[in-house]
Protein backbone atom coordinates (compact mmCIF):
# COMPACT_ATOMS: atom_id res chain seq x y z
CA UNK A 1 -105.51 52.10 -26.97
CA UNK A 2 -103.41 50.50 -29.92
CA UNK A 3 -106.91 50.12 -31.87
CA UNK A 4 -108.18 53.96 -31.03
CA UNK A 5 -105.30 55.58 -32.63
CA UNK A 6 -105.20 52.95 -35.57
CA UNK A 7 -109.42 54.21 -36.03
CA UNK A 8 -108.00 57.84 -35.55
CA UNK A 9 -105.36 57.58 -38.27
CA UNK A 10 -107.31 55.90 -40.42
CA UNK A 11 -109.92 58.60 -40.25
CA UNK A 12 -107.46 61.17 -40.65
CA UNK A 13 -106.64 59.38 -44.13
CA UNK A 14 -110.12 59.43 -45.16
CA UNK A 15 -110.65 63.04 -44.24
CA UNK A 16 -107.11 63.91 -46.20
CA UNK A 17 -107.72 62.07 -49.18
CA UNK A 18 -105.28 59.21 -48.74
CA UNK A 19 -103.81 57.62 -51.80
CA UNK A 20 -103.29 53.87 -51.96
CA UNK A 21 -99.86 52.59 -50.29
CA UNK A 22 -97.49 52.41 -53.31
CA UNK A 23 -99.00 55.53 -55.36
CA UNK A 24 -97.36 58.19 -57.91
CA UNK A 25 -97.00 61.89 -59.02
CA UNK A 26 -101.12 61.34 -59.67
CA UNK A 27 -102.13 61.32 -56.17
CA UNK A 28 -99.84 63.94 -55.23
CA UNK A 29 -101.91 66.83 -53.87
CA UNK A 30 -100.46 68.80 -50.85
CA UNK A 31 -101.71 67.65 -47.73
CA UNK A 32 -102.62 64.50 -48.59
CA UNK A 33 -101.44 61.28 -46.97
CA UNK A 34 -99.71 58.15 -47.30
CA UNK A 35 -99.20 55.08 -45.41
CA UNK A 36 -96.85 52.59 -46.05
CA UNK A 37 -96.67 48.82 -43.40
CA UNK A 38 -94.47 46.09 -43.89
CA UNK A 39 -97.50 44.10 -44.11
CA UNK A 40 -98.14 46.19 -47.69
CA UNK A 41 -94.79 45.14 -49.44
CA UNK A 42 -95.67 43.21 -52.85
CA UNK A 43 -93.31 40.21 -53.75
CA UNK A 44 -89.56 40.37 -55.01
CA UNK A 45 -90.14 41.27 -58.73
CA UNK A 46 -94.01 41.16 -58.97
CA UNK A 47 -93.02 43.86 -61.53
CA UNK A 48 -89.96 43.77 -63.72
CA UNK A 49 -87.19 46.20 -62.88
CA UNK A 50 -87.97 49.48 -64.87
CA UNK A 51 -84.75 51.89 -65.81
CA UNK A 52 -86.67 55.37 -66.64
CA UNK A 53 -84.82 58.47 -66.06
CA UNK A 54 -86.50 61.52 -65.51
CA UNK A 55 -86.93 63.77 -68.73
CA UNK A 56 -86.39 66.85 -67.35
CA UNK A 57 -87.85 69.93 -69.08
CA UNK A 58 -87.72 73.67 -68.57
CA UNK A 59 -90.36 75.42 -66.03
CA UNK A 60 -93.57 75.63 -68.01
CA UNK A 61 -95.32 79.27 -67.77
CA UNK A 62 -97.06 79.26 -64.74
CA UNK A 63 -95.57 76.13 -63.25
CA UNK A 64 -94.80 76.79 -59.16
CA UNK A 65 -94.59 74.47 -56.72
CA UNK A 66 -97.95 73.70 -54.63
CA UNK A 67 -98.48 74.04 -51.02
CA UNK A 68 -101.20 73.32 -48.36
CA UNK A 69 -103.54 76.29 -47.99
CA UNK A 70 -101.79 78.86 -46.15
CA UNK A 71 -98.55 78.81 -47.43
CA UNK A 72 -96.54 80.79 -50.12
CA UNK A 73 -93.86 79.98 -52.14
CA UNK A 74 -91.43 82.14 -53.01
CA UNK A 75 -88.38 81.45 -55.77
CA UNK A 76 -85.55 82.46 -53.53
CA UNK A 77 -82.45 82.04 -55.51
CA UNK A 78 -81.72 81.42 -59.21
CA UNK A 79 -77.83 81.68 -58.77
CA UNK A 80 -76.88 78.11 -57.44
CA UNK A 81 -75.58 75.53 -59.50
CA UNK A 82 -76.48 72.05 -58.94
CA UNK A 83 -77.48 72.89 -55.43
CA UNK A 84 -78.26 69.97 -52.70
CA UNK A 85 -77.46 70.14 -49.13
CA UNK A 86 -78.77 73.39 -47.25
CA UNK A 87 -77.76 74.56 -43.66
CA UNK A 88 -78.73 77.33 -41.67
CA UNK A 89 -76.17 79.22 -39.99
CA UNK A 90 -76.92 80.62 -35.86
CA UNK A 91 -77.01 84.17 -37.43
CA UNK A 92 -79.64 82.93 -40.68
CA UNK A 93 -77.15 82.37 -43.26
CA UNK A 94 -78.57 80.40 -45.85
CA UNK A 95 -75.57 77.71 -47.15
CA UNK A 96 -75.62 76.06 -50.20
CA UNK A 97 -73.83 72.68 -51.25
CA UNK A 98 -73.12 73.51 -54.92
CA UNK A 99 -71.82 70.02 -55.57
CA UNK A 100 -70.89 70.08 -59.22
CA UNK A 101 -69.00 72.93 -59.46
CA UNK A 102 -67.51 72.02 -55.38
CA UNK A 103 -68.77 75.18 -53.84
CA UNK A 104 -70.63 76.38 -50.76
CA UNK A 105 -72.34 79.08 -51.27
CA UNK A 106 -74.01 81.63 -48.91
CA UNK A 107 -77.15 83.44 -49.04
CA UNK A 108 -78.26 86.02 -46.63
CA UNK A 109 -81.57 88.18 -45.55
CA UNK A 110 -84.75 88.37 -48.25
CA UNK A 111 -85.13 91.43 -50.94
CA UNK A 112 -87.55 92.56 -53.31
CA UNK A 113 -89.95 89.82 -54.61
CA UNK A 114 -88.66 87.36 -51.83
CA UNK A 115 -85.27 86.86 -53.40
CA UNK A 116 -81.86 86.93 -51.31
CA UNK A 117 -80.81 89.62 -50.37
CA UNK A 118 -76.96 89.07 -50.52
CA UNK A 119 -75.24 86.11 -51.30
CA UNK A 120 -71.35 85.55 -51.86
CA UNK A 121 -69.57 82.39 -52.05
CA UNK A 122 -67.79 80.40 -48.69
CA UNK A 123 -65.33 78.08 -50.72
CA UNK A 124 -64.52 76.63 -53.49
CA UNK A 125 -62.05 74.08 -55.04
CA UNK A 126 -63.97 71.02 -53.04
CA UNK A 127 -64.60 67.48 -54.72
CA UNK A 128 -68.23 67.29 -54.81
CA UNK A 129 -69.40 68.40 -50.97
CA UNK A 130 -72.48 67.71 -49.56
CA UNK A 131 -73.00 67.63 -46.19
CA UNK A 132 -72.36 71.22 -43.80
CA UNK A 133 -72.30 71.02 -40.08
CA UNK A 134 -71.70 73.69 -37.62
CA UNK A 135 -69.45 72.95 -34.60
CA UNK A 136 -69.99 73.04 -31.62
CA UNK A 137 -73.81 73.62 -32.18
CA UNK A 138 -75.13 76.46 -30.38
CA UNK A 139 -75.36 79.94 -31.40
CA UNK A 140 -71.13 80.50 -31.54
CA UNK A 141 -70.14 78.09 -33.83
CA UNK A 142 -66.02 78.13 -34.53
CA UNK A 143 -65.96 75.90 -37.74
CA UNK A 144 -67.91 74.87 -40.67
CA UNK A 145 -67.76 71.29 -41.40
CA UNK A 146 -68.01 69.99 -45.01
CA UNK A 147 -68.37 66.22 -46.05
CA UNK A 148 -67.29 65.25 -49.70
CA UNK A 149 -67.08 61.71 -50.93
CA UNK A 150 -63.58 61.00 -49.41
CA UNK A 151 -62.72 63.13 -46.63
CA UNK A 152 -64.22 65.43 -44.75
CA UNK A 153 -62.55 69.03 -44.31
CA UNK A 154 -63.36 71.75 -42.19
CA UNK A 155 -62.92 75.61 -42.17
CA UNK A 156 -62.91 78.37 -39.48
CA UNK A 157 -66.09 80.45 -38.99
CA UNK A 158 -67.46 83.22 -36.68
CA UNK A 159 -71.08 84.36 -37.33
CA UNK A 160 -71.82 86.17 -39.97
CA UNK A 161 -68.98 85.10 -41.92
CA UNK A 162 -69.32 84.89 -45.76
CA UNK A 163 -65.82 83.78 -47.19
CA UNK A 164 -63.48 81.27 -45.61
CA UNK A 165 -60.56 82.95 -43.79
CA UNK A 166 -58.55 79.95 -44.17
CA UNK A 167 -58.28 76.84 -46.59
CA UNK A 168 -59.81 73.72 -45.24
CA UNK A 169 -58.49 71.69 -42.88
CA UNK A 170 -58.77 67.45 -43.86
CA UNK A 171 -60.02 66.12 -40.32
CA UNK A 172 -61.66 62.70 -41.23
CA UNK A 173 -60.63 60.42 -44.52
CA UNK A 174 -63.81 58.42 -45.57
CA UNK A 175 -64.24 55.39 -48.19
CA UNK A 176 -63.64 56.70 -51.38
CA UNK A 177 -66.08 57.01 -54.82
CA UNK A 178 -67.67 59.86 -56.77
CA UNK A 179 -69.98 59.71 -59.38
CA UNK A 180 -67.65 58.45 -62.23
CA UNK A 181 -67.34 54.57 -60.84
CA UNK A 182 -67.17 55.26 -57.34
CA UNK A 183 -70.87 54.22 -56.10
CA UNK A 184 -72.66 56.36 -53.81
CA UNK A 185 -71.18 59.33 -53.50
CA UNK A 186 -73.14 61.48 -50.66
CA UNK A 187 -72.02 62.33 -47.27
CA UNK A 188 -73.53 63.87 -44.30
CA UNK A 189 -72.62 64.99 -41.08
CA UNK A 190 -74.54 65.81 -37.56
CA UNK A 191 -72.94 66.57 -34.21
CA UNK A 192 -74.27 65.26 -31.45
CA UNK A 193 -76.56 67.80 -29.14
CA UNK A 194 -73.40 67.81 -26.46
CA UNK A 195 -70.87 68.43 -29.11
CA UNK A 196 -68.94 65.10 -28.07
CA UNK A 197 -69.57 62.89 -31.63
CA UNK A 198 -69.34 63.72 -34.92
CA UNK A 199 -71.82 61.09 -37.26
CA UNK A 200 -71.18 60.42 -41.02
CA UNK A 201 -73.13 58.85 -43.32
CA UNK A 202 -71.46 56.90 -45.92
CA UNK A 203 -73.53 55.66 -48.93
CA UNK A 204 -72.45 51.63 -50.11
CA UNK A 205 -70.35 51.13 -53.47
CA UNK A 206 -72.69 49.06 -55.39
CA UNK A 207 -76.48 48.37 -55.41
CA UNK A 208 -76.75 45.21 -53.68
CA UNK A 209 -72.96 43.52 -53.65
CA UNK A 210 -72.40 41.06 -50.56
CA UNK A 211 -70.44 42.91 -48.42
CA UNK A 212 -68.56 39.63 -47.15
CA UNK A 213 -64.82 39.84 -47.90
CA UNK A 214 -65.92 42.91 -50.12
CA UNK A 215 -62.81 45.36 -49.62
CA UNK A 216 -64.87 47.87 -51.75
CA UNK A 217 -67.65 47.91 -48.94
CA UNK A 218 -65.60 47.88 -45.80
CA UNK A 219 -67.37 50.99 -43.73
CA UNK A 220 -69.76 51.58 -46.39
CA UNK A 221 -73.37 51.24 -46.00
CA UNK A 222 -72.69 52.60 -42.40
CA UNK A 223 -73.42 55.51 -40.40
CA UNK A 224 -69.85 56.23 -38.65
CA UNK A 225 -69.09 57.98 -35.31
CA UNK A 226 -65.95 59.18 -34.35
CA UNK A 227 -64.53 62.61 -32.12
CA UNK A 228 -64.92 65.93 -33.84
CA UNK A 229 -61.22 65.57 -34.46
CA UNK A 230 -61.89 62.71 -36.87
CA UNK A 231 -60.63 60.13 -33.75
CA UNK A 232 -61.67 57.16 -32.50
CA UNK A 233 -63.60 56.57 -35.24
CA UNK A 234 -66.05 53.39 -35.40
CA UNK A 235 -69.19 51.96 -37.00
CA UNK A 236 -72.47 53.39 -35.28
CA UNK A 237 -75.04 51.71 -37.51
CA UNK A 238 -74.97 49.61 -40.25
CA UNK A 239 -76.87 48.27 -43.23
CA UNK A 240 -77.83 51.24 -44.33
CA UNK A 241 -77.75 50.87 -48.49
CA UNK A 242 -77.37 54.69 -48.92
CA UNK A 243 -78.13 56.80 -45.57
CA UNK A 244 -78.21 60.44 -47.34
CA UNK A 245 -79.18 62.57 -44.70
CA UNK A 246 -78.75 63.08 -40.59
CA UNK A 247 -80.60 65.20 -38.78
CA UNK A 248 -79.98 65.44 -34.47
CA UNK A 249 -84.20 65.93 -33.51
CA UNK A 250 -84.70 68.79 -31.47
CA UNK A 251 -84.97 68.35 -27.32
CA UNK A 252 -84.07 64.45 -27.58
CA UNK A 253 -80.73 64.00 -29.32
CA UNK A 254 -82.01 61.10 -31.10
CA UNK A 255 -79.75 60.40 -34.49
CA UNK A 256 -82.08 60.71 -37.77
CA UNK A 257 -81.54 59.28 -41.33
CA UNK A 258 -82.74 59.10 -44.94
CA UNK A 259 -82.74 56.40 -46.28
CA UNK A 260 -82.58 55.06 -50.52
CA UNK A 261 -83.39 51.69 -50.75
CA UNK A 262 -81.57 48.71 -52.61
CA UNK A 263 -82.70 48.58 -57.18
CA UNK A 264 -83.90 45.98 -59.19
CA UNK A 265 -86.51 44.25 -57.07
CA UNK A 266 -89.32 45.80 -58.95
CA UNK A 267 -91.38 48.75 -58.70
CA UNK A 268 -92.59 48.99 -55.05
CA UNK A 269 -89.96 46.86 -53.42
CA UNK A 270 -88.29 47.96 -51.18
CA UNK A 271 -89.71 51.03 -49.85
CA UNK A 272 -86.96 53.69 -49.07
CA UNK A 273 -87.14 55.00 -45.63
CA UNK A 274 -86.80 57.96 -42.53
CA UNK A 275 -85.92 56.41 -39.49
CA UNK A 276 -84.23 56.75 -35.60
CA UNK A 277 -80.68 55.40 -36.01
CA UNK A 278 -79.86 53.04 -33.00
CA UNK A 279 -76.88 52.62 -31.92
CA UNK A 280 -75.31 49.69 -33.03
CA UNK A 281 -78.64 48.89 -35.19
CA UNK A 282 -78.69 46.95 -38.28
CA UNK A 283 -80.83 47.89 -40.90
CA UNK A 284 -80.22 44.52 -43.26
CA UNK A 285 -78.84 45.87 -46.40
CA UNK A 286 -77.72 43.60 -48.98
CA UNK A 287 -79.06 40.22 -47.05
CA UNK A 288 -82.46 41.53 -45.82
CA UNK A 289 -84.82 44.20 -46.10
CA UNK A 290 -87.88 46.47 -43.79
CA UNK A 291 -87.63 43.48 -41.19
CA UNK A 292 -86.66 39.84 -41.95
CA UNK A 293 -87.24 40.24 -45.49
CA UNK A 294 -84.62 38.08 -47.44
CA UNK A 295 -83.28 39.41 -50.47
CA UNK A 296 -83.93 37.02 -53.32
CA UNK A 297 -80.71 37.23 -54.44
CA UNK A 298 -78.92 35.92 -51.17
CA UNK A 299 -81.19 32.85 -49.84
CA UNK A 300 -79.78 31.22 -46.64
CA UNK A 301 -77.49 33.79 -46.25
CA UNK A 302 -76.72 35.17 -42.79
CA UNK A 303 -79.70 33.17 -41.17
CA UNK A 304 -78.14 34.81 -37.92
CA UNK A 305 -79.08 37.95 -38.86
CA UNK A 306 -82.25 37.78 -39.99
CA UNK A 307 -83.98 38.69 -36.50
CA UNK A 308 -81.79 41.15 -35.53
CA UNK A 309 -83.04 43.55 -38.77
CA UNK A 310 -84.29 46.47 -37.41
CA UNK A 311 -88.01 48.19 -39.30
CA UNK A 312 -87.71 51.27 -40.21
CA UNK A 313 -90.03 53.88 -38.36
CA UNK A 314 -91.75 55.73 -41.78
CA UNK A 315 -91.52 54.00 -45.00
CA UNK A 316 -91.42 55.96 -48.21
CA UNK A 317 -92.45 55.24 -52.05
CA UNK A 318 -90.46 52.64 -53.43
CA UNK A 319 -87.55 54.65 -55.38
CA UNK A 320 -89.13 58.62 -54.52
CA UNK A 321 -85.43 58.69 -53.21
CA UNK A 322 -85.31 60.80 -49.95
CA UNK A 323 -82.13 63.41 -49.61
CA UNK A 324 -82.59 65.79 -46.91
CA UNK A 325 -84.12 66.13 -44.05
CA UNK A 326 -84.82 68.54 -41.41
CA UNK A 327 -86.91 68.54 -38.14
CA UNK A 328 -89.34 71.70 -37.45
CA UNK A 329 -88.75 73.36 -34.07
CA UNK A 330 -91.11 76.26 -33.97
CA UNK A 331 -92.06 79.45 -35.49
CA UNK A 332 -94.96 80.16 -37.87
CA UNK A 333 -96.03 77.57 -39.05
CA UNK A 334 -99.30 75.96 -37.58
CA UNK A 335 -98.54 73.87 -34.71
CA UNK A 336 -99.48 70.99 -36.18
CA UNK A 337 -95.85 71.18 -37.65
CA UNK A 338 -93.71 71.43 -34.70
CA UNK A 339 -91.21 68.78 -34.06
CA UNK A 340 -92.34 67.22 -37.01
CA UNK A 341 -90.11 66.05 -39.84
CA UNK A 342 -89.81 67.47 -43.62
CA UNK A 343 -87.71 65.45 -46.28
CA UNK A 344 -86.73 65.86 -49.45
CA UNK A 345 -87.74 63.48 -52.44
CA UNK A 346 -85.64 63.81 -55.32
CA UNK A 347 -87.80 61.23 -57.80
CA UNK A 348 -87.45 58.21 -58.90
CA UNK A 349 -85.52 56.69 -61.95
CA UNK A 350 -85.77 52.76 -61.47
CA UNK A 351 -89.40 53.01 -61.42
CA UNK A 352 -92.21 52.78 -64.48
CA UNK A 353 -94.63 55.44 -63.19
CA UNK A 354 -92.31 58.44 -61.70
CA UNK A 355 -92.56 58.60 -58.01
CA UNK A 356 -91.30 61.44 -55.86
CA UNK A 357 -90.64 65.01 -56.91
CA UNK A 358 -91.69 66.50 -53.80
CA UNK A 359 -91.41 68.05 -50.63
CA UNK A 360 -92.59 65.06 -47.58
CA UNK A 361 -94.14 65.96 -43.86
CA UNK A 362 -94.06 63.75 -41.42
CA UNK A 363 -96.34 64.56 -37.91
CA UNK A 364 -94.38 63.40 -34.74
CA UNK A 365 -96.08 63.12 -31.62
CA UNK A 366 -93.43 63.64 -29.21
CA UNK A 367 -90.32 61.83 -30.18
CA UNK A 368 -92.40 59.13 -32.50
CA UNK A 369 -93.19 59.60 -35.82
CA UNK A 370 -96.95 58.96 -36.21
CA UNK A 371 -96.68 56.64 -38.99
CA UNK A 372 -97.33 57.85 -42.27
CA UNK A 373 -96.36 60.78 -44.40
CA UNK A 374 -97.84 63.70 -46.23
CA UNK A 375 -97.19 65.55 -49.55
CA UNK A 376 -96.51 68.91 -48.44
CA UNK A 377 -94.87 71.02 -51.99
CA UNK A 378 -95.29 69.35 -54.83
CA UNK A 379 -93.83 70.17 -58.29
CA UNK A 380 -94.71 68.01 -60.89
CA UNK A 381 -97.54 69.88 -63.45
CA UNK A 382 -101.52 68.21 -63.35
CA UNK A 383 -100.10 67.09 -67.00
CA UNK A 384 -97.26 65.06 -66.11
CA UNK A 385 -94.13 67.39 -66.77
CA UNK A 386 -91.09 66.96 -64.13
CA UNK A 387 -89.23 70.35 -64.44
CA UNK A 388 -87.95 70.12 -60.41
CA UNK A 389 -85.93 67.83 -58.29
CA UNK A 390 -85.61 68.53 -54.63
CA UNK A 391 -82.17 67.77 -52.92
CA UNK A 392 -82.36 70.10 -49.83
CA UNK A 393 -84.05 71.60 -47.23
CA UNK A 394 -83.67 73.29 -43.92
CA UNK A 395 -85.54 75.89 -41.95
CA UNK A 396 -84.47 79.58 -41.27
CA UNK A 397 -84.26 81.42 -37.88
CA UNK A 398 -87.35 83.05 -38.68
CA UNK A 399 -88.75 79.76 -39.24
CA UNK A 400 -89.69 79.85 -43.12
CA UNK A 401 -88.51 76.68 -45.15
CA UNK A 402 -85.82 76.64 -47.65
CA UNK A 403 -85.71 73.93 -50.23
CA UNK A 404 -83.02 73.33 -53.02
CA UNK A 405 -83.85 72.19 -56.11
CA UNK A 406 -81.26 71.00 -58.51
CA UNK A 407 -83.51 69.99 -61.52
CA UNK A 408 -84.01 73.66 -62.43
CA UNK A 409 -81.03 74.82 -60.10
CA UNK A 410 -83.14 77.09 -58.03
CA UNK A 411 -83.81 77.83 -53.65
CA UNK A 412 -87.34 78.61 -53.14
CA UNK A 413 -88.70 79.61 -49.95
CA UNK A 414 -91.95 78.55 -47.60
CA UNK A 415 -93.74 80.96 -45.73
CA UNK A 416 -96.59 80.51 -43.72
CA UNK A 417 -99.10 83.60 -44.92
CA UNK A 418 -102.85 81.75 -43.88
CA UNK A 419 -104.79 83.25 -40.45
């Protein structure tokens, strides 16, 4: 049985146009697809460690990100600064993480030409928020949850609501560290499907720093549970060098994370990740990596460990660096897409040839991901020019796809307009 679907996917590949396993912005064309094994991972430094930040430019005339046959893209919103995280509210509210400026902004219902038809923003005054959660889930949510680097707060909300009616209430504190010195500053938030557990995800401080007697990693690198009163808080999973995003999967309950890999060990090592958080599950940051891998830079250490590492379930281009990510649960899109998984790659800076820049699919076939991966909207031109970075997305009510993109500070919609 193993064999059959292992001749079935790699058919698939063949028929899709499948790129090598540790490929760049060259093979990107939507709909093609990528597989990534442990067996595929290159030696520590087979290539020296690149530093190459993107050069971002303006949109070129005519530049608009690609999607499979079928779909249309529309530019959404132009009004966002620096926007990441996206949620979407019971009623269809479209919220926005402005994280430079510490807003959340709201965007509702679609206008002329596909843009938003209203828009207004939540709060403001916040320290760099990312994550949004919406508590309880269900359709009559009574508060809006926001995660910034060292706490995170929460507001009251009814439906339909498009200011705050009262300041913020601090419910959880969190490690410390924003961008200026304070390592990995990022943090999401999921409830659990019965409303019982709140789950944060809290980045490490440092690249690759033991974490033994390290008072500047002590719950970092962790995925955190605790009551949705902030109590009783513990470590859920840990490991994790920077677990961006959490996503609850539809009709299972099963925890969700994206994952961006430890720097430094060249360019296709390690691959960042998507993967089912266990409970309790380590994940081998800074000792190990994607299994019993030992980091070069720790030999011997934590020996004890070493079997316990848990794989990931889909590995992703070394450095693409995966943000958000949001599960598909029906509407019009083919249905080929439902219950699968869409992510966020927000490109690569550590790596010589860019990687990432992109909009990911991964099939599921029930509650497993199939394997492998898929370019889905792609944004870097034939010629080479990044003018896009996508931080967000989440799918709308009506089941279109919103995606954020903070390189040129835009939200453009996904519609499904094929047969």
């Amino acid at each position: 049985m193993l064999f059959r679907l292992a001749a079935v996917w790699l058919c698939c590949l063949a028929a899709a146009g499948a790129a090598g396993p540790f490929s760049d912005w060259r093979s990107q064309r939507p709909g093609a697809r990528h597989l990534i094994t442990p067996a595929d991972l290159p030696p520590p430094l087979a290539t020296p460690p690149a530093v190459k930040p993107p050069r971002l430019v303006r949109r070129p005339p005519g530049a608009w990100p690609r999607a499979p046959e079928g779909f249309k893209v529309e530019l959404y919103a132009r009004s966002a600064r620096n926007p990441r995280l996206l949620r979407v509210a019971p009623n269809g509210d479209l919220f926005v993480a402005e994280s430079a400026p510490g807003r959340i902004r709201v965007f509702r219902g679609v206008g002329r030409k596909g843009r938003a038809a209203r828009e207004s923003v939540f709060a403001r005054g916040l320290d760099q928020p990312f994550g949004i959660a919406f508590y309880p889930p269900g359709p009559e949510p009574r508060f809006v949850y926001v995660a910034e680097p060292g706490a995170v707060v929460r507001f009251p909300y009814r439906n339909g609501e498009l200011k705050a009616s009262a300041p913020g209430q601090r419910v959880l504190e969190l490690p410390g560290g924003g961008l200026l010195g304070g390592g990995h500053w990022t943090r999401d938030l999921a409830f659990s499907t019965d409303a019982a557990r709140m789950f944060v995800s809290v980045g490490s401080f440092s690249n690759d720093e033991d974490t033994d007697k390290n008072p500047r990693e002590f719950r970092r690198a962790d995925i955190l549970a605790c009551d949705p009163e902030g109590k009783g808080l513990e470590v859920f999973a840990w490991g994790l060098r920077d677990p961006v995003s959490l996503a609850v999967r539809p009709g299972g309950g099963e925890l969700w994370t994206s994952v961006n890999e430890r720097d430094d060990l060249g360019d296709d090592l390690p691959p960042d990740f998507l993967t089912r958080v266990k409970a309790g599950g380590f994940y081998g940051w800074p000792w190990y990596y994607i299994g019993p891998n030992p980091d070069p830079r720790y030999p011997g250490r934590h020996m004890e460990l070493k079997d316990r590492v848990l794989v990931p379930d889909v590995l992703v281009q070394p450095h693409a660096a995966p943000l958000q990510i949001a599960f598909y649960e029906g509407g019009p899109f083919p249905a080929r897409y439902r219950g699968g998984l869409f992510a966020a790659l927000h490109g690569s800076w550590n790596r010589s040839r860019p990687a990432g820049y992109e909009v990911i699919f991964v099939p599921f076939r029930g509650a497993v991901a199939e394997g492998g991966y898929e370019d889905f909207l792609t944004f870097i031109t034939p010629e080479g020019w990044i003018w896009a970075r996508p931080a967000g997305v989440a799918v709308g009510t009506d089941g279109s796809m919103y995606v954020s993109d903070d390189g040129s500070n835009s939200v453009w919609r996904v519609v499904w307009a094929g047969p």
